[in-house]
Protein backbone atom coordinates (compact mmCIF):
# COMPACT_ATOMS: atom_id res chain seq x y z
CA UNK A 1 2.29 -7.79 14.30
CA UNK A 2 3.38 -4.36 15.57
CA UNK A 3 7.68 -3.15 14.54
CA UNK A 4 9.02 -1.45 17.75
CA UNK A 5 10.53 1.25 17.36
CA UNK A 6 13.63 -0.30 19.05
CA UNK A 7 13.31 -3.15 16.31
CA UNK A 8 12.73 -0.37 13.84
CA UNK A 9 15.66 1.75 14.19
CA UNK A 10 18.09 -1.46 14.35
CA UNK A 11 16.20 -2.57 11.11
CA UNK A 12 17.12 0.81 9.22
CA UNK A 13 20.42 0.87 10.68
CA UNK A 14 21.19 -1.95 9.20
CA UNK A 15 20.09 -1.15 6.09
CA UNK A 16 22.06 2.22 5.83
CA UNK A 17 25.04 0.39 6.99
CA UNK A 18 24.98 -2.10 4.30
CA UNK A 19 23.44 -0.21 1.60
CA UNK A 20 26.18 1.27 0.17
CA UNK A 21 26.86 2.50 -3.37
CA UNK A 22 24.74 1.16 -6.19
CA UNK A 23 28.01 0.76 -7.92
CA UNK A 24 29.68 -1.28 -5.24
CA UNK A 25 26.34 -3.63 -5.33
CA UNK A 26 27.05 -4.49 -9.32
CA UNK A 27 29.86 -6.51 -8.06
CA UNK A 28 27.52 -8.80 -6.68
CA UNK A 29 25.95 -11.22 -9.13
CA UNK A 30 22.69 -9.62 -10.74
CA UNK A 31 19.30 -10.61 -8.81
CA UNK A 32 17.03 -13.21 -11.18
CA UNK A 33 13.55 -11.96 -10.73
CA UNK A 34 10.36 -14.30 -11.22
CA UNK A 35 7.75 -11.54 -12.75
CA UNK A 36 4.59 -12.39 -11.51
CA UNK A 37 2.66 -9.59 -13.26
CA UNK A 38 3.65 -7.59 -16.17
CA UNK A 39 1.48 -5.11 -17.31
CA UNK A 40 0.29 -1.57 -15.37
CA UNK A 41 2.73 -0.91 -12.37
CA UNK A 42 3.82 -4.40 -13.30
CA UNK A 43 5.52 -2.67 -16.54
CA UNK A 44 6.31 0.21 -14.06
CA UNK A 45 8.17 -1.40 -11.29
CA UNK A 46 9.95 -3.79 -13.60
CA UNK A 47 11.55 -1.11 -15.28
CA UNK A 48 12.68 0.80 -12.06
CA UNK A 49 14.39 -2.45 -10.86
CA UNK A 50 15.86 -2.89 -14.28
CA UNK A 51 17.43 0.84 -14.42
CA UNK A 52 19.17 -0.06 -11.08
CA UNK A 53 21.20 -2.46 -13.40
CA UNK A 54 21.37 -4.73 -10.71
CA UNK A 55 18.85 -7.35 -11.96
CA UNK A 56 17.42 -9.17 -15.17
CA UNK A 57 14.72 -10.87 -15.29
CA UNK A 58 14.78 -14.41 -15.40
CA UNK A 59 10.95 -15.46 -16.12
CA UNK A 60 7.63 -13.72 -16.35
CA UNK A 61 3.68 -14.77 -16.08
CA UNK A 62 1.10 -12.37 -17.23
CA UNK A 63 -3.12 -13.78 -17.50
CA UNK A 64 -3.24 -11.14 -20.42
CA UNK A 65 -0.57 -12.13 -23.45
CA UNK A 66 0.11 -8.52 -24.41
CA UNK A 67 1.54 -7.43 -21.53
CA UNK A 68 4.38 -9.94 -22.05
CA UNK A 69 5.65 -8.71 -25.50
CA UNK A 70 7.90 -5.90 -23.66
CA UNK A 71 9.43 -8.66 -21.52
CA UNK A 72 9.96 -10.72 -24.81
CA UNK A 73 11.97 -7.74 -26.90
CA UNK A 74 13.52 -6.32 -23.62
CA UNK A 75 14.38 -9.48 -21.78
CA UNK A 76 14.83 -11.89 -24.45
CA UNK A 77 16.26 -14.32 -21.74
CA UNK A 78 12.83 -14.75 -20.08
CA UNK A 79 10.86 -17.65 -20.03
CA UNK A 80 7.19 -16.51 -20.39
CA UNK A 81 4.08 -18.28 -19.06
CA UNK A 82 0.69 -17.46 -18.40
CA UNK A 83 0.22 -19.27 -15.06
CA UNK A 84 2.63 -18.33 -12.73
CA UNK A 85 1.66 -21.31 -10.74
CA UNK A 86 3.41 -23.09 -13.53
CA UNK A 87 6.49 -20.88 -13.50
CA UNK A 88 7.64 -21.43 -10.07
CA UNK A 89 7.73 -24.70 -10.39
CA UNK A 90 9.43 -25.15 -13.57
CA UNK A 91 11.72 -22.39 -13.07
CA UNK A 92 12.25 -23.15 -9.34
CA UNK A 93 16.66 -22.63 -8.74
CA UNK A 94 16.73 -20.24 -11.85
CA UNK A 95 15.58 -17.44 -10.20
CA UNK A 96 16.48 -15.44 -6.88
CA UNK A 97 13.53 -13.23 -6.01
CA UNK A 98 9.73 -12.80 -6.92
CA UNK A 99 7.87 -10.05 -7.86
CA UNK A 100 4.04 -9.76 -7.47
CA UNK A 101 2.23 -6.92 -9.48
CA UNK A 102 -0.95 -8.34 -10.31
CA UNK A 103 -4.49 -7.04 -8.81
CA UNK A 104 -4.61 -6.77 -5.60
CA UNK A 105 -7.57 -9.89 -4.77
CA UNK A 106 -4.40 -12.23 -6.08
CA UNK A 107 -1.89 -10.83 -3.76
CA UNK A 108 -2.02 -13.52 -1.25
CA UNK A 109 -2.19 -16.47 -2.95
CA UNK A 110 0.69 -15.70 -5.21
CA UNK A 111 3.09 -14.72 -2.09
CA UNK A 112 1.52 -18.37 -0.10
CA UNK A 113 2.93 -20.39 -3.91
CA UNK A 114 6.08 -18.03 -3.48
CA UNK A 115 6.95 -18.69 -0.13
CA UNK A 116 7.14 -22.63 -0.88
CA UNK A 117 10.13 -21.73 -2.77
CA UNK A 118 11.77 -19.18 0.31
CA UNK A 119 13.18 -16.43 -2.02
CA UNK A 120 13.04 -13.00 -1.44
CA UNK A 121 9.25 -11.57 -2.23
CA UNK A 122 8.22 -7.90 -3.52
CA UNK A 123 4.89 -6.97 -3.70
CA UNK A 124 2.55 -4.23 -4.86
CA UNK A 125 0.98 -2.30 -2.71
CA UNK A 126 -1.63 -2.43 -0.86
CA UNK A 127 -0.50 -6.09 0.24
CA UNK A 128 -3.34 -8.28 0.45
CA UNK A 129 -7.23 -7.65 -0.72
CA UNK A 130 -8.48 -8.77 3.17
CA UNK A 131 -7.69 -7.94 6.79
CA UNK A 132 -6.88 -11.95 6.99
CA UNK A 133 -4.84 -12.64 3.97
CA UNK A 134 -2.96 -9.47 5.02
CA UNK A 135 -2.08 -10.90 8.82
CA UNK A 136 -1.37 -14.42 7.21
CA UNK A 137 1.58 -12.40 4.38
CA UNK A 138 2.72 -11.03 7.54
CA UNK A 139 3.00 -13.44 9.76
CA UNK A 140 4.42 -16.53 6.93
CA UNK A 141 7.21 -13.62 5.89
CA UNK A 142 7.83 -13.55 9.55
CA UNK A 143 7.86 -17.29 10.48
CA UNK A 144 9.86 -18.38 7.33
CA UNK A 145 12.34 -15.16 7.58
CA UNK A 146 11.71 -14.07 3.86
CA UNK A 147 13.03 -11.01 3.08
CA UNK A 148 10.14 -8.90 1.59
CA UNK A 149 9.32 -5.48 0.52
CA UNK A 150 6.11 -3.57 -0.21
CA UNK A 151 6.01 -1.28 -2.97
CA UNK A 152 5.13 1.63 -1.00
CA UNK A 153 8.15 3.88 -2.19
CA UNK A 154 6.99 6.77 -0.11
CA UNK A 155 8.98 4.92 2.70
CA UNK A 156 12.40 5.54 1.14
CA UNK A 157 11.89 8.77 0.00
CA UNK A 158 13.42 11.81 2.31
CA UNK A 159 10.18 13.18 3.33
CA UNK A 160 8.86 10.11 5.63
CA UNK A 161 12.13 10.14 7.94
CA UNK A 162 12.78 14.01 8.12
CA UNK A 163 8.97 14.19 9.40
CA UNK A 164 9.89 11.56 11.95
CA UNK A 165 12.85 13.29 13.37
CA UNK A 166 10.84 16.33 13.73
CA UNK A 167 8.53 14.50 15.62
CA UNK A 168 10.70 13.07 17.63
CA UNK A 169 12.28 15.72 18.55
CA UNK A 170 9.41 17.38 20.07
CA UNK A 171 10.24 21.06 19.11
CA UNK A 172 6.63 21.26 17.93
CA UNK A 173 4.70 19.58 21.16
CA UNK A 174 2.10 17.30 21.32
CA UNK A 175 0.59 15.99 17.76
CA UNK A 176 -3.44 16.93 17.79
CA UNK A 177 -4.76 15.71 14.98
CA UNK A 178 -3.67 14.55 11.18
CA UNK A 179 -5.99 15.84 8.28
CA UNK A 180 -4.97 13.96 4.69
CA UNK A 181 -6.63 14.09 1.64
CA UNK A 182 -7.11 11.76 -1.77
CA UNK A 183 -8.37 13.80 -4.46
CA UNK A 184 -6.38 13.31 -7.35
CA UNK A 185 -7.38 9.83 -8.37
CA UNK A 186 -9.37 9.26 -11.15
CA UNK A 187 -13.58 9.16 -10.29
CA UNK A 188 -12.92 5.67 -11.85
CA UNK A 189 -12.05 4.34 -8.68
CA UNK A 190 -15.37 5.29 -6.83
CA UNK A 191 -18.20 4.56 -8.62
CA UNK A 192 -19.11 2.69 -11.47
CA UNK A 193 -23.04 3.10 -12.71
CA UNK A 194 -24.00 -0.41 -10.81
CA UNK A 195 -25.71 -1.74 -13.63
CA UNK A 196 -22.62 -2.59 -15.36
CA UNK A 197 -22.45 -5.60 -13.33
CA UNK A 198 -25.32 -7.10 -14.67
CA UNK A 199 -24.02 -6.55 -18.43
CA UNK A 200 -21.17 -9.08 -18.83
CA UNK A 201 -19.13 -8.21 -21.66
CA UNK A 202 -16.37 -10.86 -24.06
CA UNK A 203 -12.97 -10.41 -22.30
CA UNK A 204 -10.67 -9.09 -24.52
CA UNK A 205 -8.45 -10.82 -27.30
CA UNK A 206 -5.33 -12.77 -24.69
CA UNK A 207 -6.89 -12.21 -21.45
CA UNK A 208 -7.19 -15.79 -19.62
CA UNK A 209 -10.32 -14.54 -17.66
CA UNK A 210 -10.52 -17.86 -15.69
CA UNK A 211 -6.97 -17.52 -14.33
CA UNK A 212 -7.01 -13.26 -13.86
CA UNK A 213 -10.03 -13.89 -11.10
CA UNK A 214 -7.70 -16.36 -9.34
CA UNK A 215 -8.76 -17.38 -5.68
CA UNK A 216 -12.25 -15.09 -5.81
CA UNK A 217 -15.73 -15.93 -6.36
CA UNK A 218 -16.35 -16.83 -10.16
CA UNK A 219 -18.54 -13.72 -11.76
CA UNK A 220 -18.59 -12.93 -15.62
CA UNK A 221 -16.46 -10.52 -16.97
CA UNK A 222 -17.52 -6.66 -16.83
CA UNK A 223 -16.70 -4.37 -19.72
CA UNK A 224 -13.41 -2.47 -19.16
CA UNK A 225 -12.32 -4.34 -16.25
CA UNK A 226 -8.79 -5.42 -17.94
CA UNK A 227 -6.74 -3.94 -19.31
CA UNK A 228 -7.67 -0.43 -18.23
CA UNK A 229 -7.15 -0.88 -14.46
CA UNK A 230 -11.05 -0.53 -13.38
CA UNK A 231 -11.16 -3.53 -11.54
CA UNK A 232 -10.18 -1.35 -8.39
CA UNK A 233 -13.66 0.11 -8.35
CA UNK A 234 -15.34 -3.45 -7.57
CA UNK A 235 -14.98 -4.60 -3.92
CA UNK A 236 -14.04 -8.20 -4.84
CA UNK A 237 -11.01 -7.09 -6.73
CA UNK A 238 -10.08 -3.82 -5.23
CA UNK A 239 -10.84 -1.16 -2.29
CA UNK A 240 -11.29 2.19 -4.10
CA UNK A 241 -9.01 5.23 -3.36
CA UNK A 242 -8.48 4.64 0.60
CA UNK A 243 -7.22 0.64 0.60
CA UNK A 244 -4.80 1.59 -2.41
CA UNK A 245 -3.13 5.28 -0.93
CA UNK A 246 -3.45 4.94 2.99
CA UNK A 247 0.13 3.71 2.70
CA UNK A 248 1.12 7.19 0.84
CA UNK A 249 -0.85 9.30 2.84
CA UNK A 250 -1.32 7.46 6.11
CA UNK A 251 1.94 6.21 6.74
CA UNK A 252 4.33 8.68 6.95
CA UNK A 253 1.83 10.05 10.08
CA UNK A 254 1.83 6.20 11.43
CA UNK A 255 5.31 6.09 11.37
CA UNK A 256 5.92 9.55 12.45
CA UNK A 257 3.92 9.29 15.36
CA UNK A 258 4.46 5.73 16.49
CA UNK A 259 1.06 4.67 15.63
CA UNK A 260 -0.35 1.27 16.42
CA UNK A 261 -3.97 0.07 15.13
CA UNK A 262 -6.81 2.46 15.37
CA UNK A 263 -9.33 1.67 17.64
CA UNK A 264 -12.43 3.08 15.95
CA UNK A 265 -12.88 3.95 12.50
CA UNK A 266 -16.25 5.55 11.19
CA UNK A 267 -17.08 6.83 8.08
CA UNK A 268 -19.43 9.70 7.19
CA UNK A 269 -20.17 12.02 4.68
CA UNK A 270 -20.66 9.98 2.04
CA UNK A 271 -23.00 11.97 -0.14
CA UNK A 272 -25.85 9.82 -0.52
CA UNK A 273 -23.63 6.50 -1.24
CA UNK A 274 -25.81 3.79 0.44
CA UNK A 275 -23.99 0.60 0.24
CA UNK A 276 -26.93 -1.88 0.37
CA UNK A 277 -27.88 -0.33 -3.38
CA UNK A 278 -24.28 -0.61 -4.21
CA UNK A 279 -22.40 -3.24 -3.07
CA UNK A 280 -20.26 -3.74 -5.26
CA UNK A 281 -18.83 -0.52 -5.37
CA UNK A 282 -17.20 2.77 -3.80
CA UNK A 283 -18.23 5.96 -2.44
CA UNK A 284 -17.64 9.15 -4.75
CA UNK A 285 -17.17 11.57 -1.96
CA UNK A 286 -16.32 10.28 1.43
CA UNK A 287 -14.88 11.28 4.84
CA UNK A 288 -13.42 8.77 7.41
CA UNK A 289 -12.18 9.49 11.32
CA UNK A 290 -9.24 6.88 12.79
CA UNK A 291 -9.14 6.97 16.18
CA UNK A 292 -5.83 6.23 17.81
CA UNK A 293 -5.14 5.59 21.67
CA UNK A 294 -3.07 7.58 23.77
CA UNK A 295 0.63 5.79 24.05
CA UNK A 296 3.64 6.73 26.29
CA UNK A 297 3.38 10.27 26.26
CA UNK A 298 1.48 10.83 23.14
CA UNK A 299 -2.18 11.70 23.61
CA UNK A 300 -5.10 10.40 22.18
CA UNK A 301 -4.79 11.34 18.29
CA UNK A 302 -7.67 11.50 15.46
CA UNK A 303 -6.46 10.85 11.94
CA UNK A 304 -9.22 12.36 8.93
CA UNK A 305 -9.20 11.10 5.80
CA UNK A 306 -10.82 12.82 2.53
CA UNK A 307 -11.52 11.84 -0.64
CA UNK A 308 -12.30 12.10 -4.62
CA UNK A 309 -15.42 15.29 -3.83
CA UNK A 310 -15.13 15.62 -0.19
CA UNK A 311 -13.01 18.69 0.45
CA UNK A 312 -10.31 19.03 3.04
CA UNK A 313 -10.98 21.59 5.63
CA UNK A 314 -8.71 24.60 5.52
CA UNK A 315 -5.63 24.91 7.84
CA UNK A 316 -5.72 27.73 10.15
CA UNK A 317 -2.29 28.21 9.57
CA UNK A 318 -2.19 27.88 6.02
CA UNK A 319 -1.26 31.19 3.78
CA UNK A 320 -4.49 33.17 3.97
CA UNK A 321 -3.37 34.65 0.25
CA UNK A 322 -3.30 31.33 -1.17
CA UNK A 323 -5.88 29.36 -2.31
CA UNK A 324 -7.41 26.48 -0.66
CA UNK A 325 -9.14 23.77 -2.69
CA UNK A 326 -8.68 20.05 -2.55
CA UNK A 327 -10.92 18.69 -4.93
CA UNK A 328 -10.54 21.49 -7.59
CA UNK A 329 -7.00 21.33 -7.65
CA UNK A 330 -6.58 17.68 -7.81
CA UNK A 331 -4.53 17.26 -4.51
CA UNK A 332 -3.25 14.59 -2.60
CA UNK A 333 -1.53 15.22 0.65
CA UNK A 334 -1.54 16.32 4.32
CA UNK A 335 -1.20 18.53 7.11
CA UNK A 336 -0.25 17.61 10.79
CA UNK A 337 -1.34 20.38 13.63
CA UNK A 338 0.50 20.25 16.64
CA UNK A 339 0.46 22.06 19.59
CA UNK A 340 3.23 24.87 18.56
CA UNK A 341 3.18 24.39 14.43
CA UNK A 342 1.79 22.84 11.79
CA UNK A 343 3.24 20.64 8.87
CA UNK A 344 1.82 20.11 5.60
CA UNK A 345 3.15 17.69 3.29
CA UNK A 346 2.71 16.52 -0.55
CA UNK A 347 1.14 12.92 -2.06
CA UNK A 348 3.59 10.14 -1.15
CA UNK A 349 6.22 9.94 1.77
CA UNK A 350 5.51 13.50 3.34
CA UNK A 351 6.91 15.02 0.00
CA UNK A 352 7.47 18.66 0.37
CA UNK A 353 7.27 18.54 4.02
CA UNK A 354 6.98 22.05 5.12
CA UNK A 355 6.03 24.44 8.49
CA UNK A 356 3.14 26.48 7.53
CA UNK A 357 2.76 29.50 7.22
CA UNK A 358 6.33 30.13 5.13
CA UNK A 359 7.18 32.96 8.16
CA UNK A 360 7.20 29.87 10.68
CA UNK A 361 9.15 27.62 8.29
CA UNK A 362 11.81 30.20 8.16
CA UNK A 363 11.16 31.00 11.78
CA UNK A 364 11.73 27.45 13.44
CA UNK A 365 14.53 26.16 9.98
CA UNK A 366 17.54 27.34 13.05
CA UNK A 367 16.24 25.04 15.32
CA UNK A 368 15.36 21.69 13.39
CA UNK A 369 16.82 18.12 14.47
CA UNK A 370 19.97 16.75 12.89
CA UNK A 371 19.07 13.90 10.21
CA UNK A 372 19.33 10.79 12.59
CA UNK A 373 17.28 7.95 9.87
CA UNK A 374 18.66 7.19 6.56
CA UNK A 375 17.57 8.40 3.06
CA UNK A 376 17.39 5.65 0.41
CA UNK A 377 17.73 7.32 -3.13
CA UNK A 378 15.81 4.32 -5.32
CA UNK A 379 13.08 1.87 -3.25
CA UNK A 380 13.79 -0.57 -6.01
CA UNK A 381 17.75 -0.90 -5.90
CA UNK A 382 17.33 -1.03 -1.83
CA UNK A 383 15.21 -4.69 -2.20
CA UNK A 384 17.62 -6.02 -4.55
CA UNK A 385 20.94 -4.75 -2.51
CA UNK A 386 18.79 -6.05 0.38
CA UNK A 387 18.93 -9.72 -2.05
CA UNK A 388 22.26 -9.28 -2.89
CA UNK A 389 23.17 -8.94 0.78
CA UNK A 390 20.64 -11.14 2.48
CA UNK A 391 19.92 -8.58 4.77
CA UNK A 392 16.07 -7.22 5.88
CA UNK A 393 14.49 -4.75 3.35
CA UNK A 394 13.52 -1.21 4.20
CA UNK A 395 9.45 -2.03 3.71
CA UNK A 396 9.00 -5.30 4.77
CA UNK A 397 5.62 -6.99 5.11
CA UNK A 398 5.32 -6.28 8.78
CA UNK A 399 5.14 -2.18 7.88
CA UNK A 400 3.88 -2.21 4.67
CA UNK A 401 1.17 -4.72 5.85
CA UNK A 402 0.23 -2.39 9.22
CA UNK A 403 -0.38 0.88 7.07
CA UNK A 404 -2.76 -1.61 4.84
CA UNK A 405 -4.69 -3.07 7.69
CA UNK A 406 -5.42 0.88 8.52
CA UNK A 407 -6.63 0.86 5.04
CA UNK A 408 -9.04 -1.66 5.61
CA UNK A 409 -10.52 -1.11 8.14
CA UNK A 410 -11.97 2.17 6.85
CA UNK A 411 -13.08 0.08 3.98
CA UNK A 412 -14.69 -2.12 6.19
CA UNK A 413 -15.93 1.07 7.56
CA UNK A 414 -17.56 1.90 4.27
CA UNK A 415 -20.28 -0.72 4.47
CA UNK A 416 -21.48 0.67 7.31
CA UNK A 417 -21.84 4.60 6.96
CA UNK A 418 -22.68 6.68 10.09
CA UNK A 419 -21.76 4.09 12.43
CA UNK A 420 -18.27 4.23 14.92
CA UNK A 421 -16.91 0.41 14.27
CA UNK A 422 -14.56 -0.14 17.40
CA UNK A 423 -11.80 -2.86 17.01
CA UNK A 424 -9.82 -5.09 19.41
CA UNK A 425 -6.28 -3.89 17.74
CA UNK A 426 -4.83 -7.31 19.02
CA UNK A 427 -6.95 -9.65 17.66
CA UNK A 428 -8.10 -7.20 14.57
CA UNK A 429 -11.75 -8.17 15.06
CA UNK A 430 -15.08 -5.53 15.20
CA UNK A 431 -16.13 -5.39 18.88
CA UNK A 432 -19.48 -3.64 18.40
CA UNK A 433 -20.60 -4.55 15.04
CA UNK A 434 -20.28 -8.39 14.78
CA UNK A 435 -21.50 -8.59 10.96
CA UNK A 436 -18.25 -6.23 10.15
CA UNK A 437 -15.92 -9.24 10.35
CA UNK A 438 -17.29 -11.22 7.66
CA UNK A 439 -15.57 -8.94 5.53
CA UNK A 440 -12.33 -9.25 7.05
CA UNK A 441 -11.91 -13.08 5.54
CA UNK A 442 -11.41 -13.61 1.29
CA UNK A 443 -14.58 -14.81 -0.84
CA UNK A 444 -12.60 -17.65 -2.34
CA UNK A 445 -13.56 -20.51 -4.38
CA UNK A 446 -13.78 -23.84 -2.91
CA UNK A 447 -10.44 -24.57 -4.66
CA UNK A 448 -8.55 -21.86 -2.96
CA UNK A 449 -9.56 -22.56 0.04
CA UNK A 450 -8.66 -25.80 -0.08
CA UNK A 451 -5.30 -25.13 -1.69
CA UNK A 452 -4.76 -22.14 0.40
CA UNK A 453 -6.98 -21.91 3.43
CA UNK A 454 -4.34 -23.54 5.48
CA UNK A 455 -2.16 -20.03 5.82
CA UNK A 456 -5.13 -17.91 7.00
């Protein structure tokens, strides 16, 4: 399940080689996208692969009607549906790629109906809502040789290779340890007052309730859920902050270092969340410690991961005339301390990568690696060029999907505060807490398992 870095290098090569101009792709034919999801980053995305001008798209499916009216004025061409079941079927040859931007429980099942049709596939981030329907995107991408990317832009932007090369080129010593930090997400994606859940609510006017829940467990619908984005703050839609931005913040580290699977995850710190009161839900203020083993000549490394109220500790390096305040300035980033230096780095990709203090930045600027991976200027152009070219994306499934596992398994984590889970990384299973794997598999409904069960 694991890229080498061999593979990895011969990947991006491949795509810098063929990536080209933007304006040398618009001689190839414009990519037809399938829309699975419309609204939210749906509405987002759509629009970034639209600028590229190298796509239109060719049908759309949105559960809630008024996220469809854009697609209707903007791309009167579309066929709309509500089911994109239905869509991919009937529009099956009139359309050259998929896009999936719907919650994140539905991720799987849309890519499994996708993948009958073997198009190109690009999906929100993070990719799946289980450790299981996450190894089975992976591995069908893989078997099928679908080219697929993960909306986890981070990866193209400049910051992710440059803090690779620096890395690599070991000017800075031995990585000890990787502090990152969540704390600009809204509170909405913690905790939600628990009672909620026992106060269903009328969906809202063009929301098809039964198909937005999809392959999970039938509940009734809770006030505010849709179209306002909550549904991340209940465990059988979403993960809360750390299964949504470990690809942002996590990542760029992973990749950096060469990471494989953590072998122990705990979480502590959680200021009084108890998860048998609140199952449902997400801790307000947590703090998590990844343990990574040692491999090749790279030590034994410890990843710590902060969010929403829990405050970063300070770098010792950091400007002692500046201030220092995660959660009252809203920030989302990172610092790496190695043996000679240490990096900091802003909320997605490594943005702002930097040597801290300024006087070392300046100091050790002389002596930095030439560029040796390529930059991609739009994340959204590079999948369709990829398309156009039938050539592998930048983010496929196999990355994007690793930095989600890492995700998840802190959220797994979660429901178990205090305690060090350890994990097999080859099989992906809890060694020392057997209960934790339950929650590795999807709560579908006897229909989804029956339609779907066969992938997992």
């Amino acid at each position: 399940m694991n890229i080498s870095k061999r593979d990895f290098i011969k990947l991006s090569g491949c795509a810098a080689a063929s990536c080209g101009s933007v304006l040398a792709a618009t001689e190839a034919p414009k990519v037809r996208i399938a829309a699975i999801g419309t609204g939210g980053r749906g509405h987002t995305d759509l629009h970034s692969f639209l600028r590229s001008g190298l796509c239109e798209i060719s049908c759309a499916a949105d559960v809630y009607a008024p996220n469809l009216e854009w697609v209707r004025k903007e791309q009167p061409q579309a066929k709309i549906y509500a089911d994109y079941r239905k869509m991919l079927a009937e529009c099956a040859g009139q359309y050259d790629a998929v896009s999936i931007m719907t919650p994140d429980h539905s991720h799987a099942v849309a890519f499994f109906e996708a993948s009958k049709y073997n198009v190109p596939v690009y999906c929100a981030k993070p990719l799946a809502h289980t450790i299981d329907e996450t190894l089975a995107m992976m591995r069908v991408a893989r078997e099928k040789k679908i080219i697929t990317q993960v909306s986890h832009h981070g990866n193209s932007e400049p910051g992710t290779p440059l803090l690779r090369e620096w890395m690599e080129s070991g000017i800075f010593g031995q990585a000890l340890e990787a502090h990152v930090y969540c704390c600009s997400a809204s509170p909405s994606y913690y905790l939600e007052p628990p009672e909620w859940a026992n106060q269903p609510a009328e969906p809202p006017k063009g929301l098809d309730w039964e198909l937005w829940q999809g392959p999970v467990k039938r509940r009734p619908y809770i006030r505010g859920l849709v179209p306002h984005g909550r549904w991340r703050s209940w465990a059988m839609y979403g993960e809360g902050c750390l299964g949504d931005w470990s690809c942002h913040l996590i990542g760029p580290v992973a990749t950096a270092l060469d990471l494989d699977m953590p072998t122990a995850v705990t979480m502590d710190d959680a200021r009084g969340f108890d998860p048998r009161k609140t199952p449902l839900s997400f801790p307000h203020a947590a703090h998590y410690k990844f343990e990574f083993p040692a491999k090749g000549s790279r030590a034994a490394f410890t990843l710590h991961w902060y969010e929403c109220m829990r405050p970063a500790p300070r770098p010792a390096a950091y400007e002692p005339e500046l201030p220092f305040d995660t959660v009252k300035s809203r920030w989302a980033g990172g610092y790496l301390v190695c043996e000679k230096e240490t990096m900091m780095f802003g909320q997605t990709g490594a943005a702002g990568l930097r040597v801290i203090p300024h006087s070392h930045m300046k100091a050790v600027k002389p002596h930095l690696p030439p560029k040796k991976y390529p930059r991609y200027r739009d994340h959204w152009a590079e999948f369709l060029q990829a398309v156009q070219q039938k050539r592998p994306a930048n983010t496929p499934f196999e990355m994007g999907g690793k930095f989600t596992i890492m995700g998840f398994m802190g959220m797994i984590a979660t429901r178990f505060p205090g305690r060090r889970l350890t994990f097999d990384p080859v099989t992906m299973r809890c060694t020392n807490i057997p209960e934790a794997n339950a929650l590795m598999r999807p709560d579908w409904t006897d229909a989804a398992r029956a339609e779907y069960g066969r992938f997992l």
